[in-house]
N, C-alpha and C. Protein backbone atom coordinates (compact mmCIF):
# COMPACT_ATOMS: atom_id res chain seq x y z
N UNK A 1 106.40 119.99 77.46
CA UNK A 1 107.65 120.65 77.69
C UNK A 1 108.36 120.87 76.35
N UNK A 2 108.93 122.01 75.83
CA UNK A 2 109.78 122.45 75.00
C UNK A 2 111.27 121.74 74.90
N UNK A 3 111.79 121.25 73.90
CA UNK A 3 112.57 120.72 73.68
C UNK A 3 113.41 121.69 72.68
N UNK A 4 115.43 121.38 73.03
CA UNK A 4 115.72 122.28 72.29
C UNK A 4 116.24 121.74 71.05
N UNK A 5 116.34 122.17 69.91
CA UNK A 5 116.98 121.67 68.75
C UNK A 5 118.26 120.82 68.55
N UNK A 6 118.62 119.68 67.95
CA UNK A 6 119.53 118.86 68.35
C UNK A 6 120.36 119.41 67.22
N UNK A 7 120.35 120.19 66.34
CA UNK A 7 121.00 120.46 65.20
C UNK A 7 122.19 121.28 65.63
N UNK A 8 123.38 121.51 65.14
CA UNK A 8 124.48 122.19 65.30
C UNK A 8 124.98 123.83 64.28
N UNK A 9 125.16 124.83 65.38
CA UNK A 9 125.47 125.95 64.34
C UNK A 9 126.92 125.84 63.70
N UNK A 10 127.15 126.55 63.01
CA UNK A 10 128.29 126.80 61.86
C UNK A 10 129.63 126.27 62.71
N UNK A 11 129.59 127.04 63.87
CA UNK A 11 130.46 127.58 64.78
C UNK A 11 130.89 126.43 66.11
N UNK A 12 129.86 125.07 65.46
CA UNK A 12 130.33 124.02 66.33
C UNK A 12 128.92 123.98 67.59
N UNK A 13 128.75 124.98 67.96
CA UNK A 13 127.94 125.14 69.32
C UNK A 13 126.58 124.65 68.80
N UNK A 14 125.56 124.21 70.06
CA UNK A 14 124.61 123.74 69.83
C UNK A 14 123.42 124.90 69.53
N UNK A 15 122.34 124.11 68.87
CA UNK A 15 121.05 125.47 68.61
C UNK A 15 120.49 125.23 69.70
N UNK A 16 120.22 126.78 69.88
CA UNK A 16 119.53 126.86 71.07
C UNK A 16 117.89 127.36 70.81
N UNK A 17 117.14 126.67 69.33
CA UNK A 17 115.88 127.38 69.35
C UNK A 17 115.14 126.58 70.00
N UNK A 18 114.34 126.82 70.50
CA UNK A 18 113.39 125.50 70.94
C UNK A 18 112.39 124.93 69.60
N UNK A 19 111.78 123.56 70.04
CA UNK A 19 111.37 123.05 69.25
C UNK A 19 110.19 122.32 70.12
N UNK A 20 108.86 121.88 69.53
CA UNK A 20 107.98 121.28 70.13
C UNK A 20 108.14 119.71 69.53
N UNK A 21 107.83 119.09 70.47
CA UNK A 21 107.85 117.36 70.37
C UNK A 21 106.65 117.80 69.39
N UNK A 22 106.46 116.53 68.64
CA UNK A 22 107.45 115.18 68.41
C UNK A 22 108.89 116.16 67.85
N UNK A 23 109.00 117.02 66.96
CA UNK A 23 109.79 118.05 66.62
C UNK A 23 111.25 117.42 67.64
N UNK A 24 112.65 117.06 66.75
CA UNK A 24 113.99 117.31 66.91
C UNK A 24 114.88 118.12 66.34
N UNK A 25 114.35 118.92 65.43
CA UNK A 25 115.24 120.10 65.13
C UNK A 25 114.15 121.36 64.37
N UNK A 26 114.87 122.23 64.24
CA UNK A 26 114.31 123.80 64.33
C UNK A 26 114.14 123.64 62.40
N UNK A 27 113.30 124.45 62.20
CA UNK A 27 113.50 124.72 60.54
C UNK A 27 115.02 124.75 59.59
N UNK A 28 115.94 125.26 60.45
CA UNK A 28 117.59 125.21 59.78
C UNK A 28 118.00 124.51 60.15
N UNK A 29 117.87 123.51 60.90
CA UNK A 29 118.81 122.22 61.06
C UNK A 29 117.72 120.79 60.47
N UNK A 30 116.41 121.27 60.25
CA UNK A 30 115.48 120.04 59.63
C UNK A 30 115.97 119.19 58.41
N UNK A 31 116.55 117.86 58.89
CA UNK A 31 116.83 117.73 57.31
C UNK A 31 116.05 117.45 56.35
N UNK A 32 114.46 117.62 56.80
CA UNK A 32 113.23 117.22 55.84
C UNK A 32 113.68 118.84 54.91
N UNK A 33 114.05 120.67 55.27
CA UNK A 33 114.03 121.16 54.66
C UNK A 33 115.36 121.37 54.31
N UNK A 34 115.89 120.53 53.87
CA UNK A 34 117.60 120.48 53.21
C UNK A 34 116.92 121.08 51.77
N UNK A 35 116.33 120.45 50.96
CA UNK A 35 116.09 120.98 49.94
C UNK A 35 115.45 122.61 49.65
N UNK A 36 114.65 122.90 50.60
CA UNK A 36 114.25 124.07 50.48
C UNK A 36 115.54 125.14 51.25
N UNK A 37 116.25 125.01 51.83
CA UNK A 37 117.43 125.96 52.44
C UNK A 37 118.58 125.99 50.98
N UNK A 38 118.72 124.80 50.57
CA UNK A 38 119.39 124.80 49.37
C UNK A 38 119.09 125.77 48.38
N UNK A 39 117.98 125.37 47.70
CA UNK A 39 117.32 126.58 47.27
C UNK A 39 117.10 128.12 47.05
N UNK A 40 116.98 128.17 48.64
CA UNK A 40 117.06 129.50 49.19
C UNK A 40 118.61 130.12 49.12
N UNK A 41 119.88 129.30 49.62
CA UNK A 41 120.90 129.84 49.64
C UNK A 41 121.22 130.12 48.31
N UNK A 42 120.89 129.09 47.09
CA UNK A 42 121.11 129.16 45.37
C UNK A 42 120.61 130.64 44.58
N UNK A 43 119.61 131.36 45.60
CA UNK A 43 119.16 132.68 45.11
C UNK A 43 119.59 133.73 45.33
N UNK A 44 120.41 133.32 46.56
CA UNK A 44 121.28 134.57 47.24
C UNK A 44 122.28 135.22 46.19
N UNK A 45 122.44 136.50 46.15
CA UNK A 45 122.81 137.25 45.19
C UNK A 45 122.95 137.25 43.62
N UNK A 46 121.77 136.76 43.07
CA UNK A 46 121.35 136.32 42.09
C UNK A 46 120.51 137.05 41.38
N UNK A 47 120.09 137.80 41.69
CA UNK A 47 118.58 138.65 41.64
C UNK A 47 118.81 139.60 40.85
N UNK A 48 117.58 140.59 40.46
CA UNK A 48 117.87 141.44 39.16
C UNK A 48 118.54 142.66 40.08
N UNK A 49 118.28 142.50 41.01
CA UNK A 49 118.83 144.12 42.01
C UNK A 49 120.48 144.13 42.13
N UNK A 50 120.92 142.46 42.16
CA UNK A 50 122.01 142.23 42.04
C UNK A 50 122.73 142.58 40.99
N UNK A 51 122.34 143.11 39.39
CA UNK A 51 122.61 143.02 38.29
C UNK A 51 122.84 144.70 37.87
N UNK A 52 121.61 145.14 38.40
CA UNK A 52 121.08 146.66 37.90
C UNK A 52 121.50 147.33 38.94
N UNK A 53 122.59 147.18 40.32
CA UNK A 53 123.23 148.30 40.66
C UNK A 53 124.50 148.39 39.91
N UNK A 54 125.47 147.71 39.41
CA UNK A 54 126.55 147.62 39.00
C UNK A 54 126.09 148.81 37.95
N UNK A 55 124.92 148.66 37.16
CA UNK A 55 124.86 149.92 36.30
C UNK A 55 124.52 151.03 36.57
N UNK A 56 123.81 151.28 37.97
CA UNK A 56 123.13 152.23 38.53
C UNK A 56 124.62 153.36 38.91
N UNK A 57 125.46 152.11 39.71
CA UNK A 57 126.82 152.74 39.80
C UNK A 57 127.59 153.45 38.78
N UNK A 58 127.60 152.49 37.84
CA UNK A 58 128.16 153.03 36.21
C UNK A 58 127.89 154.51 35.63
N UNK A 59 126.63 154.56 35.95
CA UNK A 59 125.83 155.57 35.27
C UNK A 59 126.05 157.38 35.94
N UNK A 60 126.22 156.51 37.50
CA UNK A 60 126.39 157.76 38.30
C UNK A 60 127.57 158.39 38.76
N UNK A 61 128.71 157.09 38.32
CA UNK A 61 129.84 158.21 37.96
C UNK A 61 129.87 158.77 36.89
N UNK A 62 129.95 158.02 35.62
CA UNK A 62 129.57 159.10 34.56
C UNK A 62 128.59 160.03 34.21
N UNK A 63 127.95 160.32 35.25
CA UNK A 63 126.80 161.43 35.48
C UNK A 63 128.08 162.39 35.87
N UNK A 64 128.73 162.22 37.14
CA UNK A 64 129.41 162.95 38.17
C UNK A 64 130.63 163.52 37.67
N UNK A 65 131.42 162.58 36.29
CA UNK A 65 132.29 163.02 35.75
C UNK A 65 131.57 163.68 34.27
N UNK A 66 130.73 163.56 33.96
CA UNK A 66 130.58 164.84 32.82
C UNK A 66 129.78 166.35 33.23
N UNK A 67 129.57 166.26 34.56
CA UNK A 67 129.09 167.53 35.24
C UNK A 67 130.36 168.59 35.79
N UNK A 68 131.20 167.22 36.26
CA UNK A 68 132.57 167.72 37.16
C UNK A 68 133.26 168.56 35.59
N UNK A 69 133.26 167.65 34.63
CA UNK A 69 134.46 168.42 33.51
C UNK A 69 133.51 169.63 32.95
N UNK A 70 131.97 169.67 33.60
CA UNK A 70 131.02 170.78 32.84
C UNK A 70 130.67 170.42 31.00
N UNK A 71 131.05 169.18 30.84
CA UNK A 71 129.89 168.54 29.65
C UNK A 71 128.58 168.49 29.94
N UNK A 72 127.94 168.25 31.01
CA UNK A 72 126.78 167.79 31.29
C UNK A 72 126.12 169.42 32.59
N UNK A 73 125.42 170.54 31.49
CA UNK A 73 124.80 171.10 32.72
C UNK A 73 124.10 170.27 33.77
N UNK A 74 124.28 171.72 34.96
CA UNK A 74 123.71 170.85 36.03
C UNK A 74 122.13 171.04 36.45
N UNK A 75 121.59 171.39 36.14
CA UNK A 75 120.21 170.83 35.57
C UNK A 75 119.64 169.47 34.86
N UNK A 76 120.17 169.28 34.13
CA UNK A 76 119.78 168.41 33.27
C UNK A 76 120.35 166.90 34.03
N UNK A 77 121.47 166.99 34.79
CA UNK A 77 122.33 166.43 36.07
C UNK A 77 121.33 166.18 36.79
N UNK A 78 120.63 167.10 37.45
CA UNK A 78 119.95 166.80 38.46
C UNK A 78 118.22 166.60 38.44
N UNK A 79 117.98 166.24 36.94
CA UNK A 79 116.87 165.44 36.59
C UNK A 79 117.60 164.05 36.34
N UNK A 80 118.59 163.99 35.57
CA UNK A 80 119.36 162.51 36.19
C UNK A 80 118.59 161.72 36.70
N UNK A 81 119.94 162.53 38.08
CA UNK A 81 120.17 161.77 39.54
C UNK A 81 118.85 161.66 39.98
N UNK A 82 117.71 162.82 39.46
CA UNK A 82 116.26 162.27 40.16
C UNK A 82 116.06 161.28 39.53
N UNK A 83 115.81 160.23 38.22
CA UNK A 83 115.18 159.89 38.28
C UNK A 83 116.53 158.28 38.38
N UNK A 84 117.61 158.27 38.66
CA UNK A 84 118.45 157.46 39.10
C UNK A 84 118.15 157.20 40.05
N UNK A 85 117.53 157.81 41.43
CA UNK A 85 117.10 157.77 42.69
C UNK A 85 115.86 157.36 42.66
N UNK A 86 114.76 157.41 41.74
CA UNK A 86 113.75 156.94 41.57
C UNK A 86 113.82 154.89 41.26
N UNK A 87 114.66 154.76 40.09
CA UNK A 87 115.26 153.45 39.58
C UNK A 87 115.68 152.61 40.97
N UNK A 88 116.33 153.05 41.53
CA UNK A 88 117.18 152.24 43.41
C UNK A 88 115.81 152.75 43.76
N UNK A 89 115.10 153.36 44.03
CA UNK A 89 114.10 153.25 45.64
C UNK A 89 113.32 151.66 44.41
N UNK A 90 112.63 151.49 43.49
CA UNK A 90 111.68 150.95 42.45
C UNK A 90 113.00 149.16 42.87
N UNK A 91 114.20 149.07 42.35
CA UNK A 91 115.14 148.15 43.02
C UNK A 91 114.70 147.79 44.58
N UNK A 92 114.93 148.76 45.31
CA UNK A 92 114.90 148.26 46.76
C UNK A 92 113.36 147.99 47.21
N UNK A 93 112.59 147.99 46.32
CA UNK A 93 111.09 147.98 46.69
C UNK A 93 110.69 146.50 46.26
N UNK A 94 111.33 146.35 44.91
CA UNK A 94 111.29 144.80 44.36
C UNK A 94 111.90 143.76 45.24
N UNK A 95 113.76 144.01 46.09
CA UNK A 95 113.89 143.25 46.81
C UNK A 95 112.86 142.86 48.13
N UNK A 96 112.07 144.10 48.71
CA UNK A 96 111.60 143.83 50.17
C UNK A 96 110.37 142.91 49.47
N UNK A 97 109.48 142.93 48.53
CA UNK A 97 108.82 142.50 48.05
C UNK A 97 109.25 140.73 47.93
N UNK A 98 110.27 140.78 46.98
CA UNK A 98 110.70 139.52 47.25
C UNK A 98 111.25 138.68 48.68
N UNK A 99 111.72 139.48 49.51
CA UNK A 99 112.15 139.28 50.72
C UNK A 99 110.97 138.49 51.59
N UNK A 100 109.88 139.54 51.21
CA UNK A 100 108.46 139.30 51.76
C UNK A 100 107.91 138.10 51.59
N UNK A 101 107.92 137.90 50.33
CA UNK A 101 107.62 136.42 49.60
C UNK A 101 107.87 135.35 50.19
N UNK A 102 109.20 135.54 50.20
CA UNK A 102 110.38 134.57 50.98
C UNK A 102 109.51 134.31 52.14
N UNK A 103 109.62 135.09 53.17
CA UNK A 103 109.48 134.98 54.18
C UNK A 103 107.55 134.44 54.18
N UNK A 104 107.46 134.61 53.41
CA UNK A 104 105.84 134.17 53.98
C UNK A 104 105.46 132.72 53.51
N UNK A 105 106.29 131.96 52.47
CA UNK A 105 106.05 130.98 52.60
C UNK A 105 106.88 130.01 53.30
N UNK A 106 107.98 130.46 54.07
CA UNK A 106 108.48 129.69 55.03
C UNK A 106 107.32 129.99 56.40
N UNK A 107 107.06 130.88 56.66
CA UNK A 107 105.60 130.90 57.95
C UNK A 107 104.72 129.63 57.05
N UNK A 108 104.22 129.68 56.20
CA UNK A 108 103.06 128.48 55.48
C UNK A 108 103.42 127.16 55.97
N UNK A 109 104.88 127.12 55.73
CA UNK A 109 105.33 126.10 55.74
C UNK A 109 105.98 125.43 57.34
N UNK A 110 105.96 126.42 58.40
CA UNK A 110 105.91 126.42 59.94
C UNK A 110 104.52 126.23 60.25
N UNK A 111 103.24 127.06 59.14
CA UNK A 111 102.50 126.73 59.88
C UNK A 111 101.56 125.03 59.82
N UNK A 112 102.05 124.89 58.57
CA UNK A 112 101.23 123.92 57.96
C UNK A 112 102.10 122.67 58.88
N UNK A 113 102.90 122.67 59.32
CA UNK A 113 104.16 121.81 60.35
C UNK A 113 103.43 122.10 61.74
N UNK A 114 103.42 122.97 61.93
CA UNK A 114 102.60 122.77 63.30
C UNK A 114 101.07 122.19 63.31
N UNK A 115 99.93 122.52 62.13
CA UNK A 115 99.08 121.97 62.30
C UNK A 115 98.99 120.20 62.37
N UNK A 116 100.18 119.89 61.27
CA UNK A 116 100.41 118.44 61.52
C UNK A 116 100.98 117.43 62.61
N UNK A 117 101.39 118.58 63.53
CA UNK A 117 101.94 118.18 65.14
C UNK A 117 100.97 118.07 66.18
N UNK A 118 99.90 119.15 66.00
CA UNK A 118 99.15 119.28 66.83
C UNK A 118 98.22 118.07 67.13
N UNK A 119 97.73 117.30 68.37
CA UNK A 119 97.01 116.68 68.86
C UNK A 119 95.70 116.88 68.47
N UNK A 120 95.04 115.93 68.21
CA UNK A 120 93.61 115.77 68.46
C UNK A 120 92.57 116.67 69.10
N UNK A 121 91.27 117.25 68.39
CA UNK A 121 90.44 117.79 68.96
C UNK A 121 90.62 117.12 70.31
N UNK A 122 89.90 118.15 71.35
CA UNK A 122 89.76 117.33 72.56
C UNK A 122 90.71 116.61 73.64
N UNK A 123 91.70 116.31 72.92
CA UNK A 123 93.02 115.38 73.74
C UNK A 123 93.86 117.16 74.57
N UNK A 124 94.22 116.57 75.38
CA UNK A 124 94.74 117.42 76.09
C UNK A 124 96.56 117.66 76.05
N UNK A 125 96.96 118.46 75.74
CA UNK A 125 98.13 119.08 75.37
C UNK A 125 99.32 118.50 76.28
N UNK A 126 99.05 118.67 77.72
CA UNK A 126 99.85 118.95 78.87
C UNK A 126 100.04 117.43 79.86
């Protein structure tokens, strides 16, 4: 039988993920991964994508204001903005990448947790 997580959300209320015995709490309330959630929260907006839009922004108003006053033909503008639009898709490709990362060694680390739960060849589950 499925058991549900004894851990508590933000908001006071109980978690409602389930969890398999021996298992008493879900991956975010585990306090075996206190250190690795720590971690994880310490990276949050930290990142180079975090750094290189502030200039991406920078760049593209002063793209927008030396076209607007007609310093900057608009040609030469709109090889820019192409390859400004190239720079953010190359950004947002690095975050999902890293995102990805993220996410796949927390599965390693669910899965390598479940193999250590699991019963005995042969012994019966139920």
């Amino acid at each position: 039988m499925m058991a549900v997580c004894a851990g508590y959300k933000r908001d006071g209320s109980r978690c409602t993920v389930t969890v398999e015995p021996p298992q008493t709490h879900c991956w975010w309330h585990d306090p075996d991964n206190t250190e690795a959630r720590r971690r994880a929260a310490s990276k949050g907006g930290k990142g180079k994508a975090s750094r290189e839009l502030p200039q991406v922004k920078t760049m593209l108003e002063d793209l927008t204001e030396r076209v607007l006053s007609g310093e900057l033909e608009t040609g030469r503008a709109a090889v820019a903005n192409q390859l400004i639009n190239t720079r953010l898709r190359a950004i947002e490709q690095e975050r999902k990448v890293r995102e990805l990362e993220d996410v796949l060694v927390r599965i390693e680390a669910l899965e390598e947790k479940q193999r250590q739960s699991q019963p005995m060849k042969g012994a019966r589950r139920w």
